[in-house]
Protein backbone atom coordinates (compact mmCIF):
# COMPACT_ATOMS: atom_id res chain seq x y z
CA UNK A 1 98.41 140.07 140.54
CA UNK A 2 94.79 139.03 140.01
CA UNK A 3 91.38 140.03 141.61
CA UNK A 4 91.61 139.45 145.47
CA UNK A 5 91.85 136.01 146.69
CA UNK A 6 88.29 133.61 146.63
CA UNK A 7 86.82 132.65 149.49
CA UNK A 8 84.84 128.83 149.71
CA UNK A 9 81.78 127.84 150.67
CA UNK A 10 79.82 124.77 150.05
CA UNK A 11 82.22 124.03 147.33
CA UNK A 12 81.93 126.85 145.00
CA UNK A 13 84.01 130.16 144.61
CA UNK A 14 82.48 133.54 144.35
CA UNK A 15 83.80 136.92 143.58
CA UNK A 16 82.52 140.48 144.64
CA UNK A 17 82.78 143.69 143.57
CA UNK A 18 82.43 145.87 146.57
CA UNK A 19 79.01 148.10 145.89
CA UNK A 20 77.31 145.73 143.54
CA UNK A 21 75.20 143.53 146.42
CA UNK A 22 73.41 141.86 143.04
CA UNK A 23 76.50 141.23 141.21
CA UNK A 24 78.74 138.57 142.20
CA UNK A 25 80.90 136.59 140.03
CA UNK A 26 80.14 133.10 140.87
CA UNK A 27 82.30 129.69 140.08
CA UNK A 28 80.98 126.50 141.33
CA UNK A 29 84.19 124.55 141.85
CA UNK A 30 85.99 121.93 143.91
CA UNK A 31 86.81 123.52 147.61
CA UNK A 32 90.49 124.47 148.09
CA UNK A 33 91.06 121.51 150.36
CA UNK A 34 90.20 119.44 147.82
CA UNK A 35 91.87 121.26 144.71
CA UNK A 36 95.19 121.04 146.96
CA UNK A 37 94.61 117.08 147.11
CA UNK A 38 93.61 116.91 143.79
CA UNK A 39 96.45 118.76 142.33
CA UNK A 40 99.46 116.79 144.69
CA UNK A 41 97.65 113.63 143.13
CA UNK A 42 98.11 114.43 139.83
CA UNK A 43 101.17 116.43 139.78
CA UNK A 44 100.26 119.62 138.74
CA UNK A 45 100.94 122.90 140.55
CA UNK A 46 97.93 124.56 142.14
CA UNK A 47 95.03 126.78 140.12
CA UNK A 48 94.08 129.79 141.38
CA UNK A 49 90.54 131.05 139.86
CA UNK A 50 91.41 134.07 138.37
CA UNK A 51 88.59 135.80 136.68
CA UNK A 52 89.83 133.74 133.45
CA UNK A 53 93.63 134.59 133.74
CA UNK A 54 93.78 130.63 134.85
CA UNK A 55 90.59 129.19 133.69
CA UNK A 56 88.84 126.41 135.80
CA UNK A 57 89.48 122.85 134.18
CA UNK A 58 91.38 124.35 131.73
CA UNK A 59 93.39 121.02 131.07
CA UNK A 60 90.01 119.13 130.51
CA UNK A 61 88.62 121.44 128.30
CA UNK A 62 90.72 120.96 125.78
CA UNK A 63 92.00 117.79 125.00
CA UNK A 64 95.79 117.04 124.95
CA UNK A 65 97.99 115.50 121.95
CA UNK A 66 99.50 112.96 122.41
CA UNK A 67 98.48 111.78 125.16
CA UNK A 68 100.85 109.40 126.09
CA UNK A 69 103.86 112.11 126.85
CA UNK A 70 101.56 113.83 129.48
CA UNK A 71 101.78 113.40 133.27
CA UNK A 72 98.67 111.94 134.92
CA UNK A 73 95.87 113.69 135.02
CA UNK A 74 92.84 113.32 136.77
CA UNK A 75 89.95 111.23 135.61
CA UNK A 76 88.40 112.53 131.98
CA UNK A 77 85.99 116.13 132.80
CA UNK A 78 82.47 116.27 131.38
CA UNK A 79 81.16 119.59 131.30
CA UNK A 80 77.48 120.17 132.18
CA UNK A 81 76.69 121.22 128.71
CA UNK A 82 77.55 117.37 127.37
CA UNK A 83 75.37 115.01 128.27
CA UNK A 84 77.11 111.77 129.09
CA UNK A 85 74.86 108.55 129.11
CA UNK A 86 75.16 105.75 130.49
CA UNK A 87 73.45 102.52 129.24
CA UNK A 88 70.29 100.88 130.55
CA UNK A 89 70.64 97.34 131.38
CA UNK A 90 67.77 95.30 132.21
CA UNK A 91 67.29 93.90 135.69
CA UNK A 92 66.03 89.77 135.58
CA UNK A 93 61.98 89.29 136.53
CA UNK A 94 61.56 86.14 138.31
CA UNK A 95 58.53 85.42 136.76
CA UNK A 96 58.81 87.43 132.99
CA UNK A 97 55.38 88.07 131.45
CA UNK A 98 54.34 86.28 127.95
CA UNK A 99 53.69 88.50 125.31
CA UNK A 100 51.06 87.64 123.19
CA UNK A 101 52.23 87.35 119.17
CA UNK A 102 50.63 90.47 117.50
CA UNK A 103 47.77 89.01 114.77
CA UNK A 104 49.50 89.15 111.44
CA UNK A 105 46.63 91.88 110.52
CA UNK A 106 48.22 94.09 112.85
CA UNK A 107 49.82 97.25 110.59
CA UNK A 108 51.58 100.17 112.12
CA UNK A 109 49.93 103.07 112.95
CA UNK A 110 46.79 101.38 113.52
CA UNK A 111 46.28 101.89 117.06
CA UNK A 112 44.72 105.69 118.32
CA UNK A 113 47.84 105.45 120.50
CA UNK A 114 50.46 104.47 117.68
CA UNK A 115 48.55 106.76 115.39
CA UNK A 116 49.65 110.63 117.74
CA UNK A 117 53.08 108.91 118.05
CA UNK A 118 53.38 108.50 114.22
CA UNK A 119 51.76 112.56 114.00
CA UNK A 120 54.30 113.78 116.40
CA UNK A 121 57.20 111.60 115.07
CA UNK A 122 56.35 113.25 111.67
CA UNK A 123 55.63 117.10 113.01
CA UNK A 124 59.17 116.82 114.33
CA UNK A 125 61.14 115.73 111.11
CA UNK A 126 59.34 118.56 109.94
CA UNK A 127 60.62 120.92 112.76
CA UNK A 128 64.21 119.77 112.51
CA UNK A 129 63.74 119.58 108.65
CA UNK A 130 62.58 123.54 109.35
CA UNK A 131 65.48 124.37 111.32
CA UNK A 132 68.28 123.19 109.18
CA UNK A 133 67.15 125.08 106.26
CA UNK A 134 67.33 127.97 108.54
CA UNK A 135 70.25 127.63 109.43
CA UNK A 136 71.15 127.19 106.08
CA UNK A 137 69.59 130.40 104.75
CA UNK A 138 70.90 132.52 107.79
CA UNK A 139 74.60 131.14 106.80
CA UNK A 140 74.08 131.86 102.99
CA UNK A 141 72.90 135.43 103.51
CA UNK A 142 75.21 136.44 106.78
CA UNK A 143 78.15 134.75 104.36
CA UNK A 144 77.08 135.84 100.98
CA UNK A 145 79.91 136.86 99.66
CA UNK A 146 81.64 132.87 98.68
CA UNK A 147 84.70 132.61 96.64
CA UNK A 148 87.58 135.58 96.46
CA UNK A 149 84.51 138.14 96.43
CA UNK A 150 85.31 140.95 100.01
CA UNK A 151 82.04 141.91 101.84
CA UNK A 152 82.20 145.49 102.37
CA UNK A 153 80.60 145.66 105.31
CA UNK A 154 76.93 146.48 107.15
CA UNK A 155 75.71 146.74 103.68
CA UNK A 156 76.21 143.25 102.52
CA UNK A 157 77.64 144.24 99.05
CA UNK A 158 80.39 141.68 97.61
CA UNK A 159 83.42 143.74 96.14
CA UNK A 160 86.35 141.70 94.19
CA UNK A 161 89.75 141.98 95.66
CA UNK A 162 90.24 144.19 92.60
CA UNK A 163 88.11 147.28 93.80
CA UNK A 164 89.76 147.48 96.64
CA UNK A 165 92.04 150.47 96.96
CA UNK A 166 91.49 151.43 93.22
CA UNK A 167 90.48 155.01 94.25
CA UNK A 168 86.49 154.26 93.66
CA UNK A 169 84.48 153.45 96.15
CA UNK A 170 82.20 150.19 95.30
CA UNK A 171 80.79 150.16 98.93
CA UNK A 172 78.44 152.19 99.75
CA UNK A 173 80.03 153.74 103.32
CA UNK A 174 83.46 153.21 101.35
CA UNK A 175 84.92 150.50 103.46
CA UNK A 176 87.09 149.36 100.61
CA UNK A 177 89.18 152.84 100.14
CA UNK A 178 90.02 153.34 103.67
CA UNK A 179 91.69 150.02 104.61
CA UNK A 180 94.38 150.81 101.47
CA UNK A 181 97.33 152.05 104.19
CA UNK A 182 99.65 150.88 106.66
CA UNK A 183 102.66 151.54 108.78
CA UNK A 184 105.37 148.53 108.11
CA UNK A 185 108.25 147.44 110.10
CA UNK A 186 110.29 149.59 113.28
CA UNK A 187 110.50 153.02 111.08
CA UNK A 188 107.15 153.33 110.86
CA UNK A 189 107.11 152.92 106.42
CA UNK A 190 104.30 154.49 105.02
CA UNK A 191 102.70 151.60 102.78
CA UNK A 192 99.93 152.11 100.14
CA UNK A 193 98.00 148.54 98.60
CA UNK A 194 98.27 148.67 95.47
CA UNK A 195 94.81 147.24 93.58
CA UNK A 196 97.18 146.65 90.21
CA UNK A 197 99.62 145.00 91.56
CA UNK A 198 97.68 143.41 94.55
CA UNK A 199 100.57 144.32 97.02
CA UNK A 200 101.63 146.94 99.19
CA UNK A 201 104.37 149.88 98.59
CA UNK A 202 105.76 152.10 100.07
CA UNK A 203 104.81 155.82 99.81
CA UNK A 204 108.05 158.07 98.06
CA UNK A 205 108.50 160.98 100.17
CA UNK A 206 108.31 163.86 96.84
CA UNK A 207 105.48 166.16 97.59
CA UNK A 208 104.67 164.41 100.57
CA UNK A 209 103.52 166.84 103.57
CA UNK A 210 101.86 166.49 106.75
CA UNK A 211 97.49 167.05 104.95
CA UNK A 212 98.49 163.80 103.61
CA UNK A 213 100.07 162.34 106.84
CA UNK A 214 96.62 163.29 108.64
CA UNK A 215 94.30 162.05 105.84
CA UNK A 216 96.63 158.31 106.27
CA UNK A 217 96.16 158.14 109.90
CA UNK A 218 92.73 158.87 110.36
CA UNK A 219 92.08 155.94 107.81
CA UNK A 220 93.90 153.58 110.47
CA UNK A 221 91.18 155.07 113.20
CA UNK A 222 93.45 157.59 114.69
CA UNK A 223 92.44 160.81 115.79
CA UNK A 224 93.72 163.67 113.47
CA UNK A 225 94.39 165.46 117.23
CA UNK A 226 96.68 163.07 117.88
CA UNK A 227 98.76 163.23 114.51
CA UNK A 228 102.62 163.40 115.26
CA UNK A 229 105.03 163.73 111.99
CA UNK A 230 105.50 162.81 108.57
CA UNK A 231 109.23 162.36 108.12
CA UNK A 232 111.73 160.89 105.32
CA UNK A 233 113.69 158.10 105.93
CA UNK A 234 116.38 156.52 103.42
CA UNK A 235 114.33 154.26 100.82
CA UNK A 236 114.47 150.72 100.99
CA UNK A 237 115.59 148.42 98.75
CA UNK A 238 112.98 148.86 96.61
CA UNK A 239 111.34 148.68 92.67
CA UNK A 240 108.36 149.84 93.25
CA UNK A 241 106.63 153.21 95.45
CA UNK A 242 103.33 154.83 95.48
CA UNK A 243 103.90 158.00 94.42
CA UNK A 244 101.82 161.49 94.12
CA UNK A 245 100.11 162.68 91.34
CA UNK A 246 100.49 166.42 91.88
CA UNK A 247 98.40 167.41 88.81
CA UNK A 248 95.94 165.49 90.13
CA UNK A 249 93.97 168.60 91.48
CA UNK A 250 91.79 168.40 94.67
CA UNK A 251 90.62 164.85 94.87
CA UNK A 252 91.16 161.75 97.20
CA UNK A 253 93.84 160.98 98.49
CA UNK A 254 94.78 157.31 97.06
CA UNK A 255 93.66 158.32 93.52
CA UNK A 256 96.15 160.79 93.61
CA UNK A 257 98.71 157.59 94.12
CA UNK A 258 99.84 155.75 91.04
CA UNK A 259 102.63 152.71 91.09
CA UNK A 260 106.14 154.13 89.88
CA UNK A 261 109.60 152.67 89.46
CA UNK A 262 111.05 156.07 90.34
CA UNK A 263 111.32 158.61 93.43
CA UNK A 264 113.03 161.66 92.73
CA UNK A 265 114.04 161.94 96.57
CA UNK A 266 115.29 158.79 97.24
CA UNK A 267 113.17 158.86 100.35
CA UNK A 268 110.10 156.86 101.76
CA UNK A 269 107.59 158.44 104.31
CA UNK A 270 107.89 157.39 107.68
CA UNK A 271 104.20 158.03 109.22
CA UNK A 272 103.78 158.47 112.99
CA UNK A 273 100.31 158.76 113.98
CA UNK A 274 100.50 159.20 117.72
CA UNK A 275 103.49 159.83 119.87
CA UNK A 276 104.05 156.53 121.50
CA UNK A 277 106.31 154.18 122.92
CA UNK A 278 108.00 157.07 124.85
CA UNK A 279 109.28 156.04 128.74
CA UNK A 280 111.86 157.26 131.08
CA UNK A 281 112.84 153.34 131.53
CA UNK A 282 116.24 152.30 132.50
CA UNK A 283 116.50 149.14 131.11
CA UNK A 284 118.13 147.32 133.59
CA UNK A 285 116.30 143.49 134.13
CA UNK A 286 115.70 144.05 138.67
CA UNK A 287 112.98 143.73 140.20
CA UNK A 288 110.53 141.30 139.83
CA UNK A 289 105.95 141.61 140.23
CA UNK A 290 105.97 138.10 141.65
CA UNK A 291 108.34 139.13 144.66
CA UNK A 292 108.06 143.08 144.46
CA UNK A 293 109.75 145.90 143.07
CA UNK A 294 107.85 149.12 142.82
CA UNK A 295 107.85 151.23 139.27
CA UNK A 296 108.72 154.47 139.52
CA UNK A 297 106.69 157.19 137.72
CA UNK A 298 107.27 157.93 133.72
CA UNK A 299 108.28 154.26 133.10
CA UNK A 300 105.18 152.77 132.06
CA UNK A 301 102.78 155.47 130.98
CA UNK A 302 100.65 153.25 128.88
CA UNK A 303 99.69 151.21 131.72
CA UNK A 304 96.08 151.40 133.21
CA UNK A 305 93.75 150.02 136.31
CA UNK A 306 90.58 149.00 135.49
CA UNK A 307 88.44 148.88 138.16
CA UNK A 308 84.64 148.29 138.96
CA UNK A 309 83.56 149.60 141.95
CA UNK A 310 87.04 150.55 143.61
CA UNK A 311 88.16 147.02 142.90
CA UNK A 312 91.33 146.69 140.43
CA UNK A 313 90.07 143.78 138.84
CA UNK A 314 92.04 143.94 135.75
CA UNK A 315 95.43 145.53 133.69
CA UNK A 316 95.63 147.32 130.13
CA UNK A 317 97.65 149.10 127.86
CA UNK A 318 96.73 153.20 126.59
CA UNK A 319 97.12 153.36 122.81
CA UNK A 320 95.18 156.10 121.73
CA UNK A 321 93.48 159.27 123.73
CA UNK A 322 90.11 156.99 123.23
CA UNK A 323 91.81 153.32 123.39
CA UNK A 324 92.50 150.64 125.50
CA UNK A 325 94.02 146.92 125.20
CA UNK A 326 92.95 144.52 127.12
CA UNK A 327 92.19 141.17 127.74
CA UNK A 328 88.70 139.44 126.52
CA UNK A 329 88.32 137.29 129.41
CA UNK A 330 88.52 140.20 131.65
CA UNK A 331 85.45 141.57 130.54
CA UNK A 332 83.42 138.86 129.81
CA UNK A 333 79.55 137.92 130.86
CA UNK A 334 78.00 140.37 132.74
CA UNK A 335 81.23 142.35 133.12
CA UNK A 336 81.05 142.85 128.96
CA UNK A 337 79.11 145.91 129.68
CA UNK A 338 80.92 149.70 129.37
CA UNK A 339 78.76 150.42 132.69
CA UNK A 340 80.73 148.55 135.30
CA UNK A 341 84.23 149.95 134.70
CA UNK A 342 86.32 152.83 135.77
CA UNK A 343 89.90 153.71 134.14
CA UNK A 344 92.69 154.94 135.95
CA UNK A 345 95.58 156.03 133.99
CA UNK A 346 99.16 158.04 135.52
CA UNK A 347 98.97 156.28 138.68
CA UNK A 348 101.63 154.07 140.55
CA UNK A 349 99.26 153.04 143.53
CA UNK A 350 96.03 151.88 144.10
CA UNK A 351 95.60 154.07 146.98
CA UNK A 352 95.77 157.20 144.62
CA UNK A 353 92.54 156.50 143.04
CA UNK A 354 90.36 157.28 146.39
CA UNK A 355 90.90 161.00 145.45
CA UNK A 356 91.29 160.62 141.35
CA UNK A 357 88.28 160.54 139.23
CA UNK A 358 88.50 158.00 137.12
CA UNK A 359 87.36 157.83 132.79
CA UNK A 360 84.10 156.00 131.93
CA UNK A 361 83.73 153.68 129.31
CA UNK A 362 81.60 154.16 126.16
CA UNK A 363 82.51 150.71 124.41
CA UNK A 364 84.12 147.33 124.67
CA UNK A 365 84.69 145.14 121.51
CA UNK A 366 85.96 141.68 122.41
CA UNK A 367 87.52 139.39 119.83
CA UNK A 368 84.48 137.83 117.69
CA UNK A 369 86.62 134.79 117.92
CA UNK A 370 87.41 134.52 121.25
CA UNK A 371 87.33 131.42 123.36
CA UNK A 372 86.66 131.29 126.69
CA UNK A 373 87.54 127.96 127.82
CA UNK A 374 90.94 127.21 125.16
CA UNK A 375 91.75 131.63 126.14
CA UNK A 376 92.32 131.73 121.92
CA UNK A 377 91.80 135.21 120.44
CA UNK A 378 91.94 136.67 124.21
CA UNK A 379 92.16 140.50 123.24
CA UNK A 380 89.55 143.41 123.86
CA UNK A 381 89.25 146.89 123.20
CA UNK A 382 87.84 149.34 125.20
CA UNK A 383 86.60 152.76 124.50
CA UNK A 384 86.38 155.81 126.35
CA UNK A 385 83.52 158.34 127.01
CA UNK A 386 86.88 161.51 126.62
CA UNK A 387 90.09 161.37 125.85
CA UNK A 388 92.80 160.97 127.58
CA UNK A 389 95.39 163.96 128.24
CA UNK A 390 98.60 162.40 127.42
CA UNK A 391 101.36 163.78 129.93
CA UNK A 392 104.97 162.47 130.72
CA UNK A 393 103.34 160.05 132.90
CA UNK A 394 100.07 159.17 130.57
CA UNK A 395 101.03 157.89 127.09
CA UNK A 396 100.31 155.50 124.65
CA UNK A 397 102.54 152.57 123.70
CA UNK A 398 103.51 151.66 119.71
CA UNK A 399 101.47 148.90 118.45
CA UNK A 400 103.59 146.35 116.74
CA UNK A 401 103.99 146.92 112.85
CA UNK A 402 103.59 144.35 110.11
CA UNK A 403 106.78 142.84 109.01
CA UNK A 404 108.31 143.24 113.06
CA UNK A 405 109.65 139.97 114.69
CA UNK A 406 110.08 139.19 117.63
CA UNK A 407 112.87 136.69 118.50
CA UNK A 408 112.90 134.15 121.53
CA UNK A 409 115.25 135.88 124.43
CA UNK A 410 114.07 138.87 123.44
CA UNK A 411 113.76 140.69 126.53
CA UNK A 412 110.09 142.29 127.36
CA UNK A 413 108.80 143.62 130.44
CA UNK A 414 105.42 143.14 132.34
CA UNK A 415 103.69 145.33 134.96
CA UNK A 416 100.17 145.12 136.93
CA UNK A 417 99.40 145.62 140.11
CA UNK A 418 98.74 141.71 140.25
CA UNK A 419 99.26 139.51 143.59
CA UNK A 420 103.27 139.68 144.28
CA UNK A 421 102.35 135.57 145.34
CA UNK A 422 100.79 132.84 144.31
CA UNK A 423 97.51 133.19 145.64
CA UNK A 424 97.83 136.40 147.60
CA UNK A 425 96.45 139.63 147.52
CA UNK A 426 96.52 142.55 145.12
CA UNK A 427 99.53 144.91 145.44
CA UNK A 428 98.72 148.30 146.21
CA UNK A 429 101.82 149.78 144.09
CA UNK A 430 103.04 148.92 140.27
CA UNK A 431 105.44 146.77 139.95
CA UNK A 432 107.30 145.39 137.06
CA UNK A 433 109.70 142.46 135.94
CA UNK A 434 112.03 141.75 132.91
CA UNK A 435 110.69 138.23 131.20
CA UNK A 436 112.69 137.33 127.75
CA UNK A 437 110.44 135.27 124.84
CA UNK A 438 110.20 131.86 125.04
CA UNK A 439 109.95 130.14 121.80
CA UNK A 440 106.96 128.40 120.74
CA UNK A 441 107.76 124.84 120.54
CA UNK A 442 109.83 124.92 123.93
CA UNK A 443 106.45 126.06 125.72
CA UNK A 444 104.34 123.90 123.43
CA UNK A 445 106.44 120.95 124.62
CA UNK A 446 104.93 118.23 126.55
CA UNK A 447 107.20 118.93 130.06
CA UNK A 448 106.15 122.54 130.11
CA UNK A 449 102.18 123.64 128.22
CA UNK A 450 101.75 120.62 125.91
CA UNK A 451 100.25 121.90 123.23
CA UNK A 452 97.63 124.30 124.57
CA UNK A 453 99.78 127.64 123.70
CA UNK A 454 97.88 128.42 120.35
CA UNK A 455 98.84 131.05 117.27
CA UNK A 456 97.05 133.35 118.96
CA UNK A 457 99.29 133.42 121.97
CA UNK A 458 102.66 134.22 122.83
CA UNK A 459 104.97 132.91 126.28
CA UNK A 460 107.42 134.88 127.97
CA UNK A 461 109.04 134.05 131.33
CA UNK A 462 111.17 131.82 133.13
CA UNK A 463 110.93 128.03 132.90
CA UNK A 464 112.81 127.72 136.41
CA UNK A 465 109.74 129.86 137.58
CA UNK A 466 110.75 132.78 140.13
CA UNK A 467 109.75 135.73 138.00
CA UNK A 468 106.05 136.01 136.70
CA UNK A 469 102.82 137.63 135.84
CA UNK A 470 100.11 136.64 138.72
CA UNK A 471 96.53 137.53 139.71
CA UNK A 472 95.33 141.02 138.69
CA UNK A 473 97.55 141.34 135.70
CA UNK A 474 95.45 139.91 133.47
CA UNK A 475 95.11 142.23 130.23
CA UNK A 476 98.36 144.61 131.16
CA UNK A 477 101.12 144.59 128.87
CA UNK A 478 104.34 142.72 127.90
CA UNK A 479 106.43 145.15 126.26
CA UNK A 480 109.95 145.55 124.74
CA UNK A 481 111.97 148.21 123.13
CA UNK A 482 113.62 148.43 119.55
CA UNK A 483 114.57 151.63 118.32
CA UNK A 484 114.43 153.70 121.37
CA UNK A 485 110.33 153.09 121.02
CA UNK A 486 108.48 150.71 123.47
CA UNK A 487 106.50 148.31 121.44
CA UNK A 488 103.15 146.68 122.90
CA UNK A 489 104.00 142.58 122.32
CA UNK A 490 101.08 140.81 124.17
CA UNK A 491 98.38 141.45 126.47
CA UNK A 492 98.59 139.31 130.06
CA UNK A 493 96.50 136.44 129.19
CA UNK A 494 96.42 133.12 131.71
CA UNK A 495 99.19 130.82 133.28
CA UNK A 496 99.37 127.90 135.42
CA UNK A 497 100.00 129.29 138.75
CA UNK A 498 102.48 132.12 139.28
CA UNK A 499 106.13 131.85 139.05
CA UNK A 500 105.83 128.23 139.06
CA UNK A 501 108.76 125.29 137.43
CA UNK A 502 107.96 125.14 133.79
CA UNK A 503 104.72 127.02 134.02
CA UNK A 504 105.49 130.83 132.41
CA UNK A 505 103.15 133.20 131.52
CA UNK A 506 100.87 133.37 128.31
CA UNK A 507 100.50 136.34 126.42
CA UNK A 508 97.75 137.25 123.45
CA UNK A 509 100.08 137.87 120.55
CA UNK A 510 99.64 141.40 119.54
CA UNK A 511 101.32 141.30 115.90
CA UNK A 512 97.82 139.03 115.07
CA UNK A 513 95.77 141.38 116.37
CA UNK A 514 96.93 144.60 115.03
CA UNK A 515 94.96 144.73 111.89
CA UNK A 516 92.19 143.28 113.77
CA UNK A 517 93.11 146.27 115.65
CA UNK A 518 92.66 149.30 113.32
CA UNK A 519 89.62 147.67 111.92
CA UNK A 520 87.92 148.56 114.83
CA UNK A 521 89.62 151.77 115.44
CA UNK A 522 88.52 152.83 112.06
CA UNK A 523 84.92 151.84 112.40
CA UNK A 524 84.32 152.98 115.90
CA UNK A 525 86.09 156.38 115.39
């Protein structure tokens, strides 16, 4: 489930987008013919350029561990950007020429020649001299806050981890009161940071109403339009809550919070800032995308086609109204700009979106730490010009909340209108598979990855293949449930081949991302 199949010429690869004569993704490569040969000679199943879901050379990029456990590979990659030399050796003369003995008078420097070579020898230690202390000075004053000191933000102040949530705003657009709350675990725990104590607590439910519930969400980037409840929930086990000051009179929020050993209530808030994670599912593990099995309407509501000129090209995940999850590698280069794509939400086939109009996008933010040839950090978000109206069959999932773990076997589910085979073409309907965890050594081990599934990333699958993410579902979603809510686990991210023995798919691990996450939301609201 990837963009349409590639088509060769003169050994290279290119990609269009129907409607864009100028803009062509292009990937100089080895011709199919010769990838086949190449890949039955060194024992590894076919690559399929993907538009990044399985990134060319991707096992010469990175260098394996341990080299000696690995199959074969072929002969060590250089990419264009390293030069790799290769020494002169001198031919024989038959007849060498004598060189004359230089006149012990002779100094350096002393010929005109000798003279501009010593000049431009010496204007260039000056250059890179020049440089470095650029470089230097840009690092110093881009990273000026050293030690424990925070930097708030686009105005460069340095803030101790002390100000931080201690009701006072030290920078100057406040960036270090509105990062003070978070939702913890399944229930959806209400958790204030605590600047005394330097830890988080959770919020007791006495006094609590829904103002406040607004006022927290909106300082994780949510939309107060989208608000949902405020509820009580039995307390945890517990020493410690933020608690309101209701004498306090009209002022913020989190000064109105002091630490307290007591709750009157015996309750903690549970916070819900958008109704998500809702689906008509039967959870039942049939059907398969590799293969085919078509969705049927109200079971993924969070899932979206993003297009670019009538093209799917990639998958992603609703949510907020403004929001979308996706992959970074689908919307690198040239394809990094909000212009190019189209979002279809509520829709099980492709066909439906000749007579839908489609949302625009206002704003993609990829991962500043993204890497497009090792696929770490592989998570973008994408904004949209208006909201989306969430219906039975649009609706956001959860994202997954701090202190949530998710075990190996756990069963998720991934859907995309990917190929439904290796290689083939787009599917015109959604279709959807049941793929349990795999743990991370097992697909770190050196019979199935090898050590190229990083922190960052997360496998799920199969390892007798079958059952798979493919082309096109790139940036969709791997999902599971826990308490009756659906719970967004990892964006589609790259894989060797589809389906294949001991290859499964590899997922960007959303619990890394989430504060990453509501950084953005926050900033971009």
């Amino acid at each position: 489930m990837h963009p349409s199949p590639p088509h060769s010429a003169q050994g290279c690869v290119f990609y269009r987008f129907t409607g864009y004569p100028k803009f062509s993704k292009h990937f100089c490569c080895l011709s199919t013919f010769d990838k086949a040969k190449m890949s039955a000679n060194s024992g590894l199943p076919p690559y399929y350029e993907n538009h990044g879901y399985q990134p060319e050379n991707f096992y010469f990029v990175r260098q394996p561990v341990n080299t000696n456990m690995y199959p074969q590979y072929p002969p060590t990659y250089y990419p264009p950007s390293v030069p790799h030399y290769v020494p002169r050796v001198p031919t024989p003369q038959s007849a060498p020429p004598v060189v004359q003995p230089k006149p012990p008078s002779a100094k350096l420097c002393t010929s005109n020649l000798k003279k501009t070579l010593c000049i431009i020898f010496s204007i260039a230690i000056l250059l890179i001299g020049a440089v470095i202390a650029a470089v230097l000075i840009w690092y110093f004053v881009t990273n000026s806050c050293l030690g424990s000191s925070i930097q708030c933000g686009s105005s460069g102040t340095c803030v101790s981890p002390s100000q931080w949530c201690d009701g006072v705003a030290d920078c100057s657009n406040g960036e270090d009161e509105n990062r003070c709350v978070r939702l913890y675990g399944p229930n959806f725990i209400l958790e204030v940071y605590s600047s005394v104590s330097k830890s988080w607590h959770p919020v007791c439910y006495d006094d609590w109403n829904d103002d406040h519930g607004k006022i927290a969400c909106k300082d994780m980037g949510y939309n107060e339009n989208s608000y949902y409840y405020s509820q009580r929930i039995a307390e945890r086990v517990s020493t410690n809550f933020m608690k309101l000051n209701t004498s306090a009179g009209n002022i913020d929020l989190y000064k109105k919070l002091y630490k307290s050993a007591s709750c009157v209530s015996g309750a903690v808030v549970s916070l819900r800032c958008v109704k998500c994670g809702l689906s008509s599912k039967n959870v039942s593990p049939s059907g398969r995308i590799v293969g085919g099995s078509a969705s049927a309407l109200k079971e993924w509501p969070w899932q979206i086609s993003l297009q670019v000129q009538g093209s799917h090209v990639c998958g992603g995940s609703i949510i907020t109204p403004e929001w979308i999850v996706t992959a970074a590698h689908c919307v690198e280069g040239q394809l990094s700009s909000p212009y190019y794509w189209t979002v279809y939400a509520g829709i099980l086939t492709q066909s439906e979106t000749r007579y839908r109009s489609g949302y625009k996008v206002t704003k993609i933010i990829s991962h500043p730490n993204y890497n497009s040839d090792s696929k770490d950090n592989d998570i973008a978000l994408m904004k949209l010009q208006t909201p989306l109206r969430f219906t039975d069959t649009v609706g956001p999932v959860c994202l997954p909340n701090p202190g949530m773990l998710f075990q190996s076997n756990q069963e998720c589910w991934i859907s995309g209108w990917g190929a439904v085979q290796q290689g083939g073409e787009t599917s015109d309907v959604l279709n959807a598979v049941m793929v349990p965890l795999i743990d991370h050594n097992t697909c770190n081990s050196a019979t199935v990855y090898n050590g190229l599934v990083l922190p960052t990333m997360i496998c799920a699958g199969y390892l007798k293949g079958g059952k798979d993410s493919c082309q096109g579902d790139s940036g969709g979603p791997l999902v599971t449930e826990k308490n009756s809510v659906w719970w967004l686990v990892g964006d589609t991210s790259w894989g060797s081949g589809c389906a294949s023995l001991r290859k499964p798919g590899v997922y960007g691990n959303m619990t890394v991302f989430t504060d990453w996450i509501y950084r953005n939301m926050q900033a971009n609201r």
